[in-house]
Protein backbone atom coordinates (compact mmCIF):
# COMPACT_ATOMS: atom_id res chain seq x y z
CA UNK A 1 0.00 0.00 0.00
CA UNK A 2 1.39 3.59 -0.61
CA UNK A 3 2.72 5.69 2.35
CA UNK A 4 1.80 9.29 2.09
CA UNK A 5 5.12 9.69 4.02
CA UNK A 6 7.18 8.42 0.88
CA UNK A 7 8.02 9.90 -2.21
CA UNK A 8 7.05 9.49 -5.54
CA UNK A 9 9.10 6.83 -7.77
CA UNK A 10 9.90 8.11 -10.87
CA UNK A 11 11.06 7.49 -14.27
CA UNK A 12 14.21 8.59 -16.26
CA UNK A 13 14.15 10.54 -19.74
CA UNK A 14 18.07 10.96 -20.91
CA UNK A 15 18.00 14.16 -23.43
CA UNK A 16 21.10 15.42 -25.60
CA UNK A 17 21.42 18.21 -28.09
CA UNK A 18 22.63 17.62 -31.06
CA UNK A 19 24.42 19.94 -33.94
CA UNK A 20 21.73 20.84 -36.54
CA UNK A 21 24.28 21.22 -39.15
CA UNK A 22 25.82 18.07 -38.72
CA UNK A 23 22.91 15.87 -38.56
CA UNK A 24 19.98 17.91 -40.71
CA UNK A 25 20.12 18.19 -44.59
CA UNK A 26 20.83 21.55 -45.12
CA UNK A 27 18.04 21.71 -47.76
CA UNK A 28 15.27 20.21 -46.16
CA UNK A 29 16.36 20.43 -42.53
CA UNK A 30 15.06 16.51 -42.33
CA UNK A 31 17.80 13.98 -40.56
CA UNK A 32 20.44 13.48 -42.79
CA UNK A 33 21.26 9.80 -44.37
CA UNK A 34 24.29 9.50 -41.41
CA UNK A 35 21.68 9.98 -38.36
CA UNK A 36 19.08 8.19 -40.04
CA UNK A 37 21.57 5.09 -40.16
CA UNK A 38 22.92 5.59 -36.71
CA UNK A 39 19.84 5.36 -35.39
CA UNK A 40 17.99 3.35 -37.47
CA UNK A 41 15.06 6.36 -37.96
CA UNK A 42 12.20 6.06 -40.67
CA UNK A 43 11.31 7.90 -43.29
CA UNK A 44 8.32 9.56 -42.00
CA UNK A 45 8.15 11.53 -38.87
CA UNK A 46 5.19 11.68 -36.41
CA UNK A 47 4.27 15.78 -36.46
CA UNK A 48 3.01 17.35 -33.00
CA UNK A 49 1.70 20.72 -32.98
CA UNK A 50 2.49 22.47 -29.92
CA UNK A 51 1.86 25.64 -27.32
CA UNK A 52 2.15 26.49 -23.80
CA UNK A 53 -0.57 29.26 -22.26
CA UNK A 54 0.63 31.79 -19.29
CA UNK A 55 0.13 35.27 -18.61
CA UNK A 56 2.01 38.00 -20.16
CA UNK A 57 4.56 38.30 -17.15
CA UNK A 58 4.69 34.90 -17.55
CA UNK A 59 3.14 33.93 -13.38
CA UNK A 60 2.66 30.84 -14.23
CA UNK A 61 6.08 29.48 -15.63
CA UNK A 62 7.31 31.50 -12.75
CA UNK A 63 5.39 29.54 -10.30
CA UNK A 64 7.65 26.56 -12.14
CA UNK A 65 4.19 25.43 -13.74
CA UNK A 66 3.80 25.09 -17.57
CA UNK A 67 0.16 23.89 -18.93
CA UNK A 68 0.88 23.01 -22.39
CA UNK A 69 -1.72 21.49 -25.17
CA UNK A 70 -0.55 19.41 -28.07
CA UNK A 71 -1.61 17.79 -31.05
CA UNK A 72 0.08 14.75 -32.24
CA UNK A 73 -0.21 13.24 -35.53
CA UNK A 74 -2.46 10.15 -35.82
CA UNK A 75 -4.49 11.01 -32.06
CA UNK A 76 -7.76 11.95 -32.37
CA UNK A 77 -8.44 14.81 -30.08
CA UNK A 78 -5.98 17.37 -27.70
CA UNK A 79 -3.19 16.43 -24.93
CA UNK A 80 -3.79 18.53 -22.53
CA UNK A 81 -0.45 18.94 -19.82
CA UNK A 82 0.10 20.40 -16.87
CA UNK A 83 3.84 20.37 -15.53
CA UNK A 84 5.17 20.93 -12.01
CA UNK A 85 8.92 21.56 -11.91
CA UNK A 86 11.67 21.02 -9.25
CA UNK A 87 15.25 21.64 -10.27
CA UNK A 88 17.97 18.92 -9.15
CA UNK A 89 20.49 20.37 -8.01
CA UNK A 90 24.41 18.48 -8.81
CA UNK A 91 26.15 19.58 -5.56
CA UNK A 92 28.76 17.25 -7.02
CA UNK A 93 28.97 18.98 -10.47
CA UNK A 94 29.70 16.18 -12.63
CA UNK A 95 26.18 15.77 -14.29
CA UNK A 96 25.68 12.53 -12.44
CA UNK A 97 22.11 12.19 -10.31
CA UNK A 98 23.69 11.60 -6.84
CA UNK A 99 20.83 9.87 -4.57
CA UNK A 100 20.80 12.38 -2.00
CA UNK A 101 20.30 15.10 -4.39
CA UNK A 102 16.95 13.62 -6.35
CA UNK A 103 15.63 12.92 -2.97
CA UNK A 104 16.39 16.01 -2.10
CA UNK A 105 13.57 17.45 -4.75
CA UNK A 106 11.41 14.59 -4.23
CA UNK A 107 11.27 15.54 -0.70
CA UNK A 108 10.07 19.19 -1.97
CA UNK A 109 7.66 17.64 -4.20
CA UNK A 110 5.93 15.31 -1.16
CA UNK A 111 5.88 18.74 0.74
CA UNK A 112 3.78 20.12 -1.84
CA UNK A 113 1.28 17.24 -1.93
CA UNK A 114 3.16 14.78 -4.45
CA UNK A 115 4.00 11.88 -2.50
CA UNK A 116 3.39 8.24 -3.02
CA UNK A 117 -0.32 7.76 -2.75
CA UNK A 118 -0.28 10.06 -6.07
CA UNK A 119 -2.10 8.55 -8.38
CA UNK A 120 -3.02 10.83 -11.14
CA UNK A 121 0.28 12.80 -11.74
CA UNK A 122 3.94 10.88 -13.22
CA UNK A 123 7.05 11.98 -11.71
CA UNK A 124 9.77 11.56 -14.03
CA UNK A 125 13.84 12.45 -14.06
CA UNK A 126 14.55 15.13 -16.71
CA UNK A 127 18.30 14.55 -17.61
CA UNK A 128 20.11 16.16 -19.79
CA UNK A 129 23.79 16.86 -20.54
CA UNK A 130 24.56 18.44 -16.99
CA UNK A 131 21.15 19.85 -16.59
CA UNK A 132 18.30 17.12 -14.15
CA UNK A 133 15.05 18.24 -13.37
CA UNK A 134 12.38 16.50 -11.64
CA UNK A 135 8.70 17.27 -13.29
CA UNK A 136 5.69 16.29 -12.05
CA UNK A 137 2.89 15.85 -14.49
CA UNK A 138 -1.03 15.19 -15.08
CA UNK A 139 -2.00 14.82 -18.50
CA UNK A 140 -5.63 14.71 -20.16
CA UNK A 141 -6.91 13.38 -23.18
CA UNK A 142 -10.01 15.67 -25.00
CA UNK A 143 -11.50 14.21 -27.58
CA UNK A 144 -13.86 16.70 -30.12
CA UNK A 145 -15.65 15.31 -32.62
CA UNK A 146 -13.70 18.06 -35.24
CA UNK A 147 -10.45 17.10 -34.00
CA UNK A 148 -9.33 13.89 -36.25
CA UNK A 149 -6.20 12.00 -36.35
CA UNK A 150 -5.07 13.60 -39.54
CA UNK A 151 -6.20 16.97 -37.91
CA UNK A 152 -2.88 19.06 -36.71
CA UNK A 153 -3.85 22.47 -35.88
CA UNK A 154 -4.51 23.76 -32.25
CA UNK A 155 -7.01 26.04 -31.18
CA UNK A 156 -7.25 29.35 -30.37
CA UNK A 157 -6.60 31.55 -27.56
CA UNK A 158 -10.23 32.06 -26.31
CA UNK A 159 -11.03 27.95 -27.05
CA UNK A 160 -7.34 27.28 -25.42
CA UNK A 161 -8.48 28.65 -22.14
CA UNK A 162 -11.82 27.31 -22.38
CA UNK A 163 -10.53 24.19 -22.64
CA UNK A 164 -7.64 24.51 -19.88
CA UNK A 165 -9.91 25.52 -17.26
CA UNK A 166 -12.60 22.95 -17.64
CA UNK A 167 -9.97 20.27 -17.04
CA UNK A 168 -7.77 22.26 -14.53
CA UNK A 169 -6.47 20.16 -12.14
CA UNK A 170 -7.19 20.74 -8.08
CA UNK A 171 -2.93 20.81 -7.07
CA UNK A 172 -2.67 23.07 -10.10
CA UNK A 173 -5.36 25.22 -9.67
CA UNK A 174 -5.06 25.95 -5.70
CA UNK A 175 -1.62 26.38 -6.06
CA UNK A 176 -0.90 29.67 -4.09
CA UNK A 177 -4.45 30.18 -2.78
CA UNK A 178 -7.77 29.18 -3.86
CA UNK A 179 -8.51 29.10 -7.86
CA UNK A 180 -4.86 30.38 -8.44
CA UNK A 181 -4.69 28.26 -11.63
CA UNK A 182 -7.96 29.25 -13.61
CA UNK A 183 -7.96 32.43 -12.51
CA UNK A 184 -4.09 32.95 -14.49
CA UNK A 185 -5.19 30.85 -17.12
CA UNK A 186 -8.33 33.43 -17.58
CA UNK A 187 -5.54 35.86 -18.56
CA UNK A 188 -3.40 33.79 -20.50
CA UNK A 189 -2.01 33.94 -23.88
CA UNK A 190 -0.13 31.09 -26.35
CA UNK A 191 2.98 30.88 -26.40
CA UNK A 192 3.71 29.02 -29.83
CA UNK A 193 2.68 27.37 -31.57
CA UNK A 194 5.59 25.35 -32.65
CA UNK A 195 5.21 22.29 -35.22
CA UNK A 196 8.16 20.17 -34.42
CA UNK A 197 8.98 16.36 -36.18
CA UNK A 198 10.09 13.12 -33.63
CA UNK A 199 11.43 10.38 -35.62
CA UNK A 200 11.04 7.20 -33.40
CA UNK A 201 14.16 4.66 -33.83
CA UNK A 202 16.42 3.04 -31.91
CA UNK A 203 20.17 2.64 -30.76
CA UNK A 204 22.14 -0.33 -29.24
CA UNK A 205 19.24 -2.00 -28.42
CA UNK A 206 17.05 1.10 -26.73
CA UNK A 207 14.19 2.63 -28.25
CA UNK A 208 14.99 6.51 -29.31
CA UNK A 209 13.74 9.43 -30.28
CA UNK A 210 15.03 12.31 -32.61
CA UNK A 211 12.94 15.51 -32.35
CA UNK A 212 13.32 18.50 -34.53
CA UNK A 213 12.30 21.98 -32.99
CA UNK A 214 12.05 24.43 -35.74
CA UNK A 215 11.82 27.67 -33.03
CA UNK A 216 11.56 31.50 -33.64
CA UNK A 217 15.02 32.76 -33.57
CA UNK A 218 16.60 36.75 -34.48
CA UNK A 219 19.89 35.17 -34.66
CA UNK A 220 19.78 33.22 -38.18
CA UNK A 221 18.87 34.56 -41.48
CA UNK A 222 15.86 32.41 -41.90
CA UNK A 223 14.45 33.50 -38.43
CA UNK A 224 14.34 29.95 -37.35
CA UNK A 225 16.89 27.38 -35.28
CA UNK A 226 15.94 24.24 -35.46
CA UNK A 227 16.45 22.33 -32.11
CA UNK A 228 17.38 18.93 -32.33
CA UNK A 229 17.63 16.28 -29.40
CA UNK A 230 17.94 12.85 -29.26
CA UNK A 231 16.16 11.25 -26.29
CA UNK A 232 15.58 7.90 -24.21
CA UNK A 233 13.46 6.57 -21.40
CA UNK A 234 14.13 3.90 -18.48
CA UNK A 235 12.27 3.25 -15.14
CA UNK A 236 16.09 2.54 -13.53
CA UNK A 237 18.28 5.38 -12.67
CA UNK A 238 21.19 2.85 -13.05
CA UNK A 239 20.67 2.04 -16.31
CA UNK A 240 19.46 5.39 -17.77
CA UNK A 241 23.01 6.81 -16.11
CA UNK A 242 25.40 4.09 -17.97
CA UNK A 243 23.79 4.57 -20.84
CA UNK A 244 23.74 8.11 -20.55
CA UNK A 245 27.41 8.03 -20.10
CA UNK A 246 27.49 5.79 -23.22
CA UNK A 247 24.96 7.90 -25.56
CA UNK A 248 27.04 10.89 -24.37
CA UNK A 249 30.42 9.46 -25.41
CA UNK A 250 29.09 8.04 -28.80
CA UNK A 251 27.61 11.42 -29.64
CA UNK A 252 30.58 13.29 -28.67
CA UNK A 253 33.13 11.24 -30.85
CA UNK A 254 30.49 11.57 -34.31
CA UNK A 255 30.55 15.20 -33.20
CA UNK A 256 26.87 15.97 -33.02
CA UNK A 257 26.90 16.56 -29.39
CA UNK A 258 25.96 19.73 -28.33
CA UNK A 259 27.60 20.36 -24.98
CA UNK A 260 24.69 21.98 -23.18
CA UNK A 261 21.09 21.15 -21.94
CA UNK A 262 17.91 21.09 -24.13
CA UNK A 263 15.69 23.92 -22.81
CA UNK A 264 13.01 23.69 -24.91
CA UNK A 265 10.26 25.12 -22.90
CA UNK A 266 12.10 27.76 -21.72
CA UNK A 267 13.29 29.07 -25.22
CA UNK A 268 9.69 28.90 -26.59
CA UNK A 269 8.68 31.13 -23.49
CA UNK A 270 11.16 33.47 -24.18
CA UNK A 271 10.74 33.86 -27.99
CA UNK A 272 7.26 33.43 -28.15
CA UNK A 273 3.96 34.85 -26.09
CA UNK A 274 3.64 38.45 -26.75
CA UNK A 275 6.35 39.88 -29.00
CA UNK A 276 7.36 43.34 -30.80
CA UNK A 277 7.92 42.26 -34.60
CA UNK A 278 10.13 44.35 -37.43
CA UNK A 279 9.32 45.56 -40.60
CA UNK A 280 11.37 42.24 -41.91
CA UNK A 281 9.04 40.37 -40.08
CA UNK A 282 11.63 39.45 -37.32
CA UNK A 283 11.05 39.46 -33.86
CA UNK A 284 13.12 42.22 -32.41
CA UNK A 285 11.81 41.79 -28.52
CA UNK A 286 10.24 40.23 -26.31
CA UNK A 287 7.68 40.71 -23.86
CA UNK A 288 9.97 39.78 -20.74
CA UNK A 289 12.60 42.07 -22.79
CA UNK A 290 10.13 45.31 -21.69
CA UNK A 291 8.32 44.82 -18.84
């Protein structure tokens, strides 16, 4: 039986960066032949349309909260996400996950109600190049009749909300004091959206995936850098860290490795939401840039 007074138990997602001009086709920005054969990927990727909804000073993300709602290729119907965050923090500095440290935020995490008798929330090990996070997350499937499996777009800011609310989640929404969530998320605005490519394939033996982030960007002439990661899941810590330490080394001597952590979320929060946008059509700030 579960003991409120223990933790969570959570799973393990390695992530790595890679170098989009050594691994994309400079043409069509699709893996090139040389990824494709490393990791066995196929032809066809599975698309997911994606966007994140906050307030305009961004309260929400602040709060270490992102609700997110995707679309993914060949799912009837939205994903619906709400994600609780709780940096790890490497008192050892050698990107390791040292025990004492995860415990550490999975102690924070029981303190805020996440402990394990949770039932309806995943607690999973975020791990990147030096980079671990622990999230904590509820997801919810919506199903609308106009919303097919070949369907990709996402809807709108006024149906977004709508549709945030109704399923808002009671940790979520009573966060900081009663109705906290819905009462942000009556405010919000999307942040996105971005229509990124996984390729699903696999590498000595473990199933992988290679996504491709095409994100708004003022530093490249085409206004876009495309983020790519290559990514893996285990329910052991021991495993996911030797072959972390192996997918790190492999990636290194092909020299795609980016030597850095994947902050997806974080860029698209910071280059999207509300922007000021040039005559060339670039954006030239951000919101967090003037308030």
């Amino acid at each position: 039986m579960a003991d409120a007074n223990s933790t969570m138990t959570p799973d393990f997602e390695v992530k790595f960066l890679l170098n989009n001009s050594q691994v994309l086709d400079s043409g069509s920005f699709k893996p090139n032949d040389i990824l494709r054969a490393a990791f066995n990927l196929p032809e066809k990727p599975i698309t997911m349309n994606v966007q994140f909804l906050d307030t305009p000073a961004k309260e929400i993300y602040n709060a270490g909260w992102s609700p997110r709602i995707r679309k993914i290729e060949g799912e009837s119907g939205y994903e619906l996400t709400f994600k609780k965050r709780y940096p790890i923090i490497d008192h050892q500095a050698d990107g390791a996950i040292d025990a004492g440290d995860l415990l550490t935020a999975l102690n924070l995490a029981k303190g805020d109600g996440f402990d394990a008798t949770e039932t309806k929330y995943d607690a999973q090990v975020e791990w990147g190049f030096e980079k671990q996070t622990l999230s904590i997350s509820r997801k919810k499937k919506v199903k609308k009749d106009s919303v097919g499996k070949k369907e990709i777009g996402l809807p709108d800011e006024k149906e977004s909300r709508k549709l945030l609310i109704e399923e808002v989640p009671g940790k979520f929404d009573d966060w900081s004091f009663e109705k906290w969530g819905r009462s942000l998320l009556s405010q919000a605005v999307i942040y996105g959206p971005v229509l990124a490519e996984r390729y699903e394939g696999t590498w000595e033996g473990v199933e992988v995936d290679i996504e491709v982030w095409p994100l708004r960007s003022t530093d490249t002439e085409t206004g876009i850098e495309n983020i790519v990661e290559v990514s893996f899941k285990s329910d052991n810590g021991n495993e996911a860290g030797n072959k972390h330490t192996a997918l790190g080394q492999f990636l290194k001597e092909s020299g795609w490795l980016v030597p850095g952590d994947s902050l997806k979320t974080q860029l698209i929060m910071d280059r999207y939401g509300p922007q000021e946008v040039g005559c060339s059509g670039k954006v030239v700030r951000n919101y967090a840039d003037t308030a």
